[in-house]
Protein backbone atom coordinates (compact mmCIF):
# COMPACT_ATOMS: atom_id res chain seq x y z
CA UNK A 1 0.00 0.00 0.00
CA UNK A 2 1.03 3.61 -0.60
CA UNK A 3 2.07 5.92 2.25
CA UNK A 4 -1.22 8.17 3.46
CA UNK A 5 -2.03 9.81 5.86
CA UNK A 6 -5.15 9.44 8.19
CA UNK A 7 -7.07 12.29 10.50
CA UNK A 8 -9.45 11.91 13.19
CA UNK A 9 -11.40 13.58 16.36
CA UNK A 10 -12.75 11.46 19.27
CA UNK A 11 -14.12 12.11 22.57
CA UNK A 12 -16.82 14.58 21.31
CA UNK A 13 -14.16 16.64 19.03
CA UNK A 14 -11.71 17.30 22.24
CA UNK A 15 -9.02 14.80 20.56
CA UNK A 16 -7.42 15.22 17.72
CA UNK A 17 -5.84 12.37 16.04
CA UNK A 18 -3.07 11.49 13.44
CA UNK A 19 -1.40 8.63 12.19
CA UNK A 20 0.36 8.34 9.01
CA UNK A 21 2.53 5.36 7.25
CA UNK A 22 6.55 6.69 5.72
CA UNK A 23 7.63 3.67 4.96
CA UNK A 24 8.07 5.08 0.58
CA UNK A 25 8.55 8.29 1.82
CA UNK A 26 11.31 7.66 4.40
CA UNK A 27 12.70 4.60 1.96
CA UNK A 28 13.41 7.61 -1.27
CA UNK A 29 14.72 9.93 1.61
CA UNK A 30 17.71 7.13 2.37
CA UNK A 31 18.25 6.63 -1.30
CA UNK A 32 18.51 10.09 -2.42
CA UNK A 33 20.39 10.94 0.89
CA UNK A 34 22.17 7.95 0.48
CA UNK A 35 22.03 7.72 4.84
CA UNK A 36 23.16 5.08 6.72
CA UNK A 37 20.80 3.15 9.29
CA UNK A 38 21.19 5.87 12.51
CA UNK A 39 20.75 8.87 9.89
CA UNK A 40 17.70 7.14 7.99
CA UNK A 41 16.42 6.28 11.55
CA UNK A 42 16.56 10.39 12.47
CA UNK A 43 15.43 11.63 8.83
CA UNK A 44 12.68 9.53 8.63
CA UNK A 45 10.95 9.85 12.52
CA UNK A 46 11.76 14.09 11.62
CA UNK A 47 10.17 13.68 8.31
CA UNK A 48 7.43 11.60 9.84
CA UNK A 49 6.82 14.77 12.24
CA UNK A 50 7.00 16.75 8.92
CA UNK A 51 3.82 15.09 7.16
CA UNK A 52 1.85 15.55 10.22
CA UNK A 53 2.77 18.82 11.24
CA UNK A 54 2.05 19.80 7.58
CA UNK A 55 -1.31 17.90 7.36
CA UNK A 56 -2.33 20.35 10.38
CA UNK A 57 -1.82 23.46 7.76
CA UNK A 58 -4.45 24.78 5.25
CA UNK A 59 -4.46 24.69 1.48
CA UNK A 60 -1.02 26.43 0.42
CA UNK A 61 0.37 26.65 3.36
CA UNK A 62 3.82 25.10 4.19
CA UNK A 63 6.84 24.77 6.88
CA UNK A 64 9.89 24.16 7.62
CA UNK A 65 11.62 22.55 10.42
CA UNK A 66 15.08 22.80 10.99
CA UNK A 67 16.73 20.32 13.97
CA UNK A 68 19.90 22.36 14.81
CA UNK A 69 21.58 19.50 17.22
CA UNK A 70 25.41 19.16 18.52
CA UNK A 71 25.58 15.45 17.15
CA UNK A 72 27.55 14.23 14.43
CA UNK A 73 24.31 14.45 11.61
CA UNK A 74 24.68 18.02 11.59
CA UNK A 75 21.42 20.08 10.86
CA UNK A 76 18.60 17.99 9.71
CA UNK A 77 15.76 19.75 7.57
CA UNK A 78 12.31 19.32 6.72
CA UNK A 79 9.69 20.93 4.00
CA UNK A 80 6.43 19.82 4.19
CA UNK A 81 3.21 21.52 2.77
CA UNK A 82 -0.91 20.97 3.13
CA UNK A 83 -0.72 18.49 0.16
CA UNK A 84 1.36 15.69 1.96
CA UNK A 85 4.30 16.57 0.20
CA UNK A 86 7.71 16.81 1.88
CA UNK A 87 11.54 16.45 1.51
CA UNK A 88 14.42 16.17 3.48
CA UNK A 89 17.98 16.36 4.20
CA UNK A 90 21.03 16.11 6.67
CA UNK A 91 24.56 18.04 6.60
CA UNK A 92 25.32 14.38 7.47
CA UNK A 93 23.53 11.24 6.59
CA UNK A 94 26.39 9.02 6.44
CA UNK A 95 26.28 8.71 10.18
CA UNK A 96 26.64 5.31 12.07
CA UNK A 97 25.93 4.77 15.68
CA UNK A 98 26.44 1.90 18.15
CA UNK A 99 22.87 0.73 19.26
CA UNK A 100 21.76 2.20 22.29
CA UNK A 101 21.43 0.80 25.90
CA UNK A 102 17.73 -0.73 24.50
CA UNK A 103 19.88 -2.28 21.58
CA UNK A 104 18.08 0.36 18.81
CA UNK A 105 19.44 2.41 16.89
CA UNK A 106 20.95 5.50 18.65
CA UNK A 107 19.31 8.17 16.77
CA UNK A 108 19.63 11.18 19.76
CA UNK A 109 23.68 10.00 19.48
CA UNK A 110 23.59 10.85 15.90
CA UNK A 111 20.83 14.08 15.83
CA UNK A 112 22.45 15.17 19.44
CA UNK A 113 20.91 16.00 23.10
CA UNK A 114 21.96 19.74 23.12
CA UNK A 115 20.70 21.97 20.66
CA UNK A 116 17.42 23.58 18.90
CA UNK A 117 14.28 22.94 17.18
CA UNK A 118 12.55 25.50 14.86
CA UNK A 119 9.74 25.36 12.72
CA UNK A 120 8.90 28.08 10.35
CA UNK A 121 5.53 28.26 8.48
CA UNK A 122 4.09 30.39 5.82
CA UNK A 123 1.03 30.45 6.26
CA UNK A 124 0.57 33.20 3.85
CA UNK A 125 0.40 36.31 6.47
CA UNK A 126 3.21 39.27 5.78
CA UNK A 127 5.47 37.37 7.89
CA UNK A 128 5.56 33.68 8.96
CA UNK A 129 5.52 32.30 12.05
CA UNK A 130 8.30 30.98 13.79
CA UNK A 131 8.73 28.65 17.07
CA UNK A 132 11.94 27.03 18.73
CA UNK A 133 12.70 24.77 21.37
CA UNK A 134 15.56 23.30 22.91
CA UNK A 135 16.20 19.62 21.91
CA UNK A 136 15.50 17.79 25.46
CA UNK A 137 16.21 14.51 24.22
CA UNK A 138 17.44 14.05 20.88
CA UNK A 139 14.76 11.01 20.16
CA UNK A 140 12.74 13.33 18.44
CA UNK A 141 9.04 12.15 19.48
CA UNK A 142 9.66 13.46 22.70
CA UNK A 143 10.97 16.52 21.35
CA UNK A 144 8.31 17.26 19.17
CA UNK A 145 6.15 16.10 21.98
CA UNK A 146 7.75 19.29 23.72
CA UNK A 147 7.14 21.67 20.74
CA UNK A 148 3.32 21.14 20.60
CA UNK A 149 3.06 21.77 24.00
CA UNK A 150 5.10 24.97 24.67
CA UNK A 151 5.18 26.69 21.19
CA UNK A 152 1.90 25.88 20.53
CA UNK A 153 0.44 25.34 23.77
CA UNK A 154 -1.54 22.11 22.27
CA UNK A 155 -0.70 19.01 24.85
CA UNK A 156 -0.18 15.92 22.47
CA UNK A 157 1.65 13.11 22.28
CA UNK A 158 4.02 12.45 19.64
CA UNK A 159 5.25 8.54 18.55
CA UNK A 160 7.49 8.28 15.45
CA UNK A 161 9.29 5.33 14.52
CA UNK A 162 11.67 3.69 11.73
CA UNK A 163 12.62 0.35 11.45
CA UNK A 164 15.62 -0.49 9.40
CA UNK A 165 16.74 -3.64 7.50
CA UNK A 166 20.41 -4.81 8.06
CA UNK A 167 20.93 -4.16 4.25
CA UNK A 168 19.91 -0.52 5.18
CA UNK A 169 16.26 -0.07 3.61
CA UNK A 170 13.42 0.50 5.23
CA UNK A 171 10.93 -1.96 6.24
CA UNK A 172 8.63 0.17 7.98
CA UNK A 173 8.10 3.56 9.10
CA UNK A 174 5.42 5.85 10.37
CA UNK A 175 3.81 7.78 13.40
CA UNK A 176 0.91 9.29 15.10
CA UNK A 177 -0.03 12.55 17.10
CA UNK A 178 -2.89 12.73 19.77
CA UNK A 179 -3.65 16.27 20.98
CA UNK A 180 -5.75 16.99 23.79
CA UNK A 181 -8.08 19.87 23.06
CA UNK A 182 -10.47 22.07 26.02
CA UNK A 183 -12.69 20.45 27.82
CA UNK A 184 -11.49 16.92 28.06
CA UNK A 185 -11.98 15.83 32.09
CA UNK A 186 -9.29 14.36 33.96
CA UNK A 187 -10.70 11.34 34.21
CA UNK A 188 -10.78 11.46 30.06
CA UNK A 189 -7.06 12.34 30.09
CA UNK A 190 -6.08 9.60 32.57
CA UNK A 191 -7.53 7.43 30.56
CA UNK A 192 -6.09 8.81 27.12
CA UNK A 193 -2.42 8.60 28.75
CA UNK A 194 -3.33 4.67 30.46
CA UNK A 195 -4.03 3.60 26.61
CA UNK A 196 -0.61 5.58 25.11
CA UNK A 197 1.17 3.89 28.22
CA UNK A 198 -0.10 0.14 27.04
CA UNK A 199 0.22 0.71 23.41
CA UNK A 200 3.33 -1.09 21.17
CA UNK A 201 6.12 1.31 19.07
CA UNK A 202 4.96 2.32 16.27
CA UNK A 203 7.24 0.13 13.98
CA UNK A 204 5.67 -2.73 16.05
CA UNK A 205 2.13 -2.11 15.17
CA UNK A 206 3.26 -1.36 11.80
CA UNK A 207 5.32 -4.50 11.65
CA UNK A 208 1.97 -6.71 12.85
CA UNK A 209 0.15 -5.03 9.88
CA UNK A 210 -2.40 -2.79 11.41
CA UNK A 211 -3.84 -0.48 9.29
CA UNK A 212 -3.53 3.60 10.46
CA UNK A 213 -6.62 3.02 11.69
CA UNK A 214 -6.48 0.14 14.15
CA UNK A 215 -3.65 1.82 15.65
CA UNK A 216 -5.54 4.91 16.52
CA UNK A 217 -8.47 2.83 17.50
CA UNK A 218 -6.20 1.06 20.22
CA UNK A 219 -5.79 4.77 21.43
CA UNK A 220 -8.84 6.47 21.20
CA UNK A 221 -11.79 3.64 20.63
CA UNK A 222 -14.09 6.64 19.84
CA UNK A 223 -11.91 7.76 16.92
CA UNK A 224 -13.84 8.90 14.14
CA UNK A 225 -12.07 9.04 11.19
CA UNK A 226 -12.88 12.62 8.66
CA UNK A 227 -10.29 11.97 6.01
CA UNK A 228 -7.24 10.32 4.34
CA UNK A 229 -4.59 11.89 2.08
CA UNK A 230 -1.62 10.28 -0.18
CA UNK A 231 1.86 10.84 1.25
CA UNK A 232 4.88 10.96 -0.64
CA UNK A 233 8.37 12.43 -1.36
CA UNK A 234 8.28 15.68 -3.65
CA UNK A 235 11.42 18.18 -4.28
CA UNK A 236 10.35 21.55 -5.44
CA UNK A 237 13.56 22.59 -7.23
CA UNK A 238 14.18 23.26 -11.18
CA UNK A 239 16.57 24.65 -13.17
CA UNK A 240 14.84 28.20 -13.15
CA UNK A 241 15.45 28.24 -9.32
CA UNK A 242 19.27 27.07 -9.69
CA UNK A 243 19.58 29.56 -12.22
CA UNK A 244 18.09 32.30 -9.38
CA UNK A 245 20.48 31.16 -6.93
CA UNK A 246 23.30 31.65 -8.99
CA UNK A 247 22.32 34.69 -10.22
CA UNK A 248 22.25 36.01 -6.74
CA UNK A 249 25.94 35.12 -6.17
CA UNK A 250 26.55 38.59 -7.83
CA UNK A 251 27.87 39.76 -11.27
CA UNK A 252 31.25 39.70 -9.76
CA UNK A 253 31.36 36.06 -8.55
CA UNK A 254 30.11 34.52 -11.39
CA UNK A 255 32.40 36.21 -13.62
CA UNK A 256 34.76 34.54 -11.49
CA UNK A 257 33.30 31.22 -12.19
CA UNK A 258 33.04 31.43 -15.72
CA UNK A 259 36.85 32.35 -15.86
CA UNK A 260 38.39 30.28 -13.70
CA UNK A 261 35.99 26.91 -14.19
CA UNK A 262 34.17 27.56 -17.39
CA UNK A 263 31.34 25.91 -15.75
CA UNK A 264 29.40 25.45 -13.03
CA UNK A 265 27.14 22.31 -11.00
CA UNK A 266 24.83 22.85 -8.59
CA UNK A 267 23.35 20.31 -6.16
CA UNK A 268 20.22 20.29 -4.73
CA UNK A 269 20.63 19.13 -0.52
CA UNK A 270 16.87 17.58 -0.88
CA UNK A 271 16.64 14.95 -4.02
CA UNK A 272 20.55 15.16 -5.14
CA UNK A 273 19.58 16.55 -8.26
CA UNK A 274 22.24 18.00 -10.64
CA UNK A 275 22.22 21.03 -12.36
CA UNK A 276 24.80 22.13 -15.02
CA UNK A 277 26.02 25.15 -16.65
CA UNK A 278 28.34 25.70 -19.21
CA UNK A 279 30.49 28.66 -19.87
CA UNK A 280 28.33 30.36 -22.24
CA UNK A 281 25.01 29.55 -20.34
CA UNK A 282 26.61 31.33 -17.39
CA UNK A 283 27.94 34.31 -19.52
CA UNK A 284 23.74 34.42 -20.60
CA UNK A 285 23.10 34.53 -17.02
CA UNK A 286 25.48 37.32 -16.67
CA UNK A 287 24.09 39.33 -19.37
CA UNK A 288 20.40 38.83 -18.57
CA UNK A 289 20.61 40.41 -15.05
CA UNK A 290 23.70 42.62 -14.94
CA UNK A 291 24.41 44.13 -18.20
């Protein structure tokens, strides 16, 4: 089956429920990144958090999250839009880690337990919003965890997971966030957080074959499901942007490239596309914009 993504309310509309399956998504994000297992385990459960987050935005709306931590991945970041499109990258991704002392992969060793989280999103007002947190674990669900409840003062829970194959690709991948809205009682939350307490990892479930929406029906029995939308990897660069970026090196630089490497290549971080220019498509470039 196809990534998606599923959302649903329960309790009366005072839960709000997500659960989405990465396993294509996160799977062309270690190809294209061409990560090792720790990396792919920390791009996929940020990318995961990506979809979702993205899922909560409104027609073109998009973000971007950038993890800023002091491990050896570098910065990891994230583009995702209302359409359940998103891509990628680390500084990094050919990071390997000893497992950790539960014998997983040791994905806040790689991503790093000191550092930041911020998420960006245009959301189409004269400036876009911005929030940051400091990384308090490095795991990432409990980060993000973190995020929803201080930035954006929405309690939820956060479980992201990616299991990898010893020849690196990914078998499974995927996650789910439960946000508790006004009005819910205590007893209601007690009994929201006894369920999230009893419930498998998310690479588990996925592993057993339970659809999105047995998972969040072990969570929230209530759960009624509103709607369902494709997930998959899309890069938004071209040829006219590379040509932008170039073009704002200056007239100066680029006359430098042209002379002393008659050509130029430009890689994109997200989808390792290639872009080429020879030494008279820069010297257009040059004259287009400067002369």
């Amino acid at each position: 089956m196809n990534d998606y993504l599923i959302r649903g309310t329960a309790m009366d509309g005072k839960v709000r429920a997500f659960a989405v399956n990465t396993t294509e998504l996160v799977e062309e994000i270690r190809q294209r990144q061409e990560s090792w297992p720790t990396a792919t385990a920390a791009l996929g459960r940020a990318a995961t958090v990506g979809v979702i987050m993205g899922a909560m935005l409104k027609n073109e709306e998009k973000l971007t999250i950038q993890i800023k931590g002091n491990g050896p991945m570098g910065q990891i970041v994230v583009d995702a839009n209302a359409h359940g499109e998103v891509r990628a990258y680390a500084d990094h991704p050919q990071v390997q880690m000893p497992s950790n002392a539960q014998n997983k992969l040791d994905v806040a060793g790689a991503v790093g337990r000191e550092g930041s989280i911020f998420v960006t999103k245009d959301l189409g007002m004269k400036e876009p919003y911005r929030g940051s947190i400091p990384i308090i674990s490095g795991e990432l669900g409990e980060d993000f965890t973190y995020y929803f409840a201080k930035s954006e003062q929405t309690p939820s829970a956060v479980s992201v997971g990616v299991l990898v194959e010893k020849e690196m690709s990914v078998k499974v991948a995927g996650g789910f966030v439960i946000q508790l809205l006004p009005g819910l009682s205590d007893d209601e939350i007690t009994e929201i957080e006894q369920k999230l307490g009893q419930i498998k990892p998310m690479t588990e479930l996925l592993e057993e074959n339970k659809s999105l929406e047995q998972i969040l029906q072990e969570i929230l029995p209530s759960v009624q499901i509103l709607d369902q939308m494709d997930v998959k990897f899309k890069c938004h660069c071209s040829r006219e942007k590379v040509e932008g970026t170039l073009v704002s090196l200056g007239e100066e630089e680029l006359n430098k490239i042209i002379e002393e490497d008659q050509q130029a290549e430009v890689v994109c971080h997200f989808c390792n596309e290639k872009y080429q220019f020879n030494g008279e498509e820069l010297k257009k470039l040059v004259s287009k914009n400067f002369s």
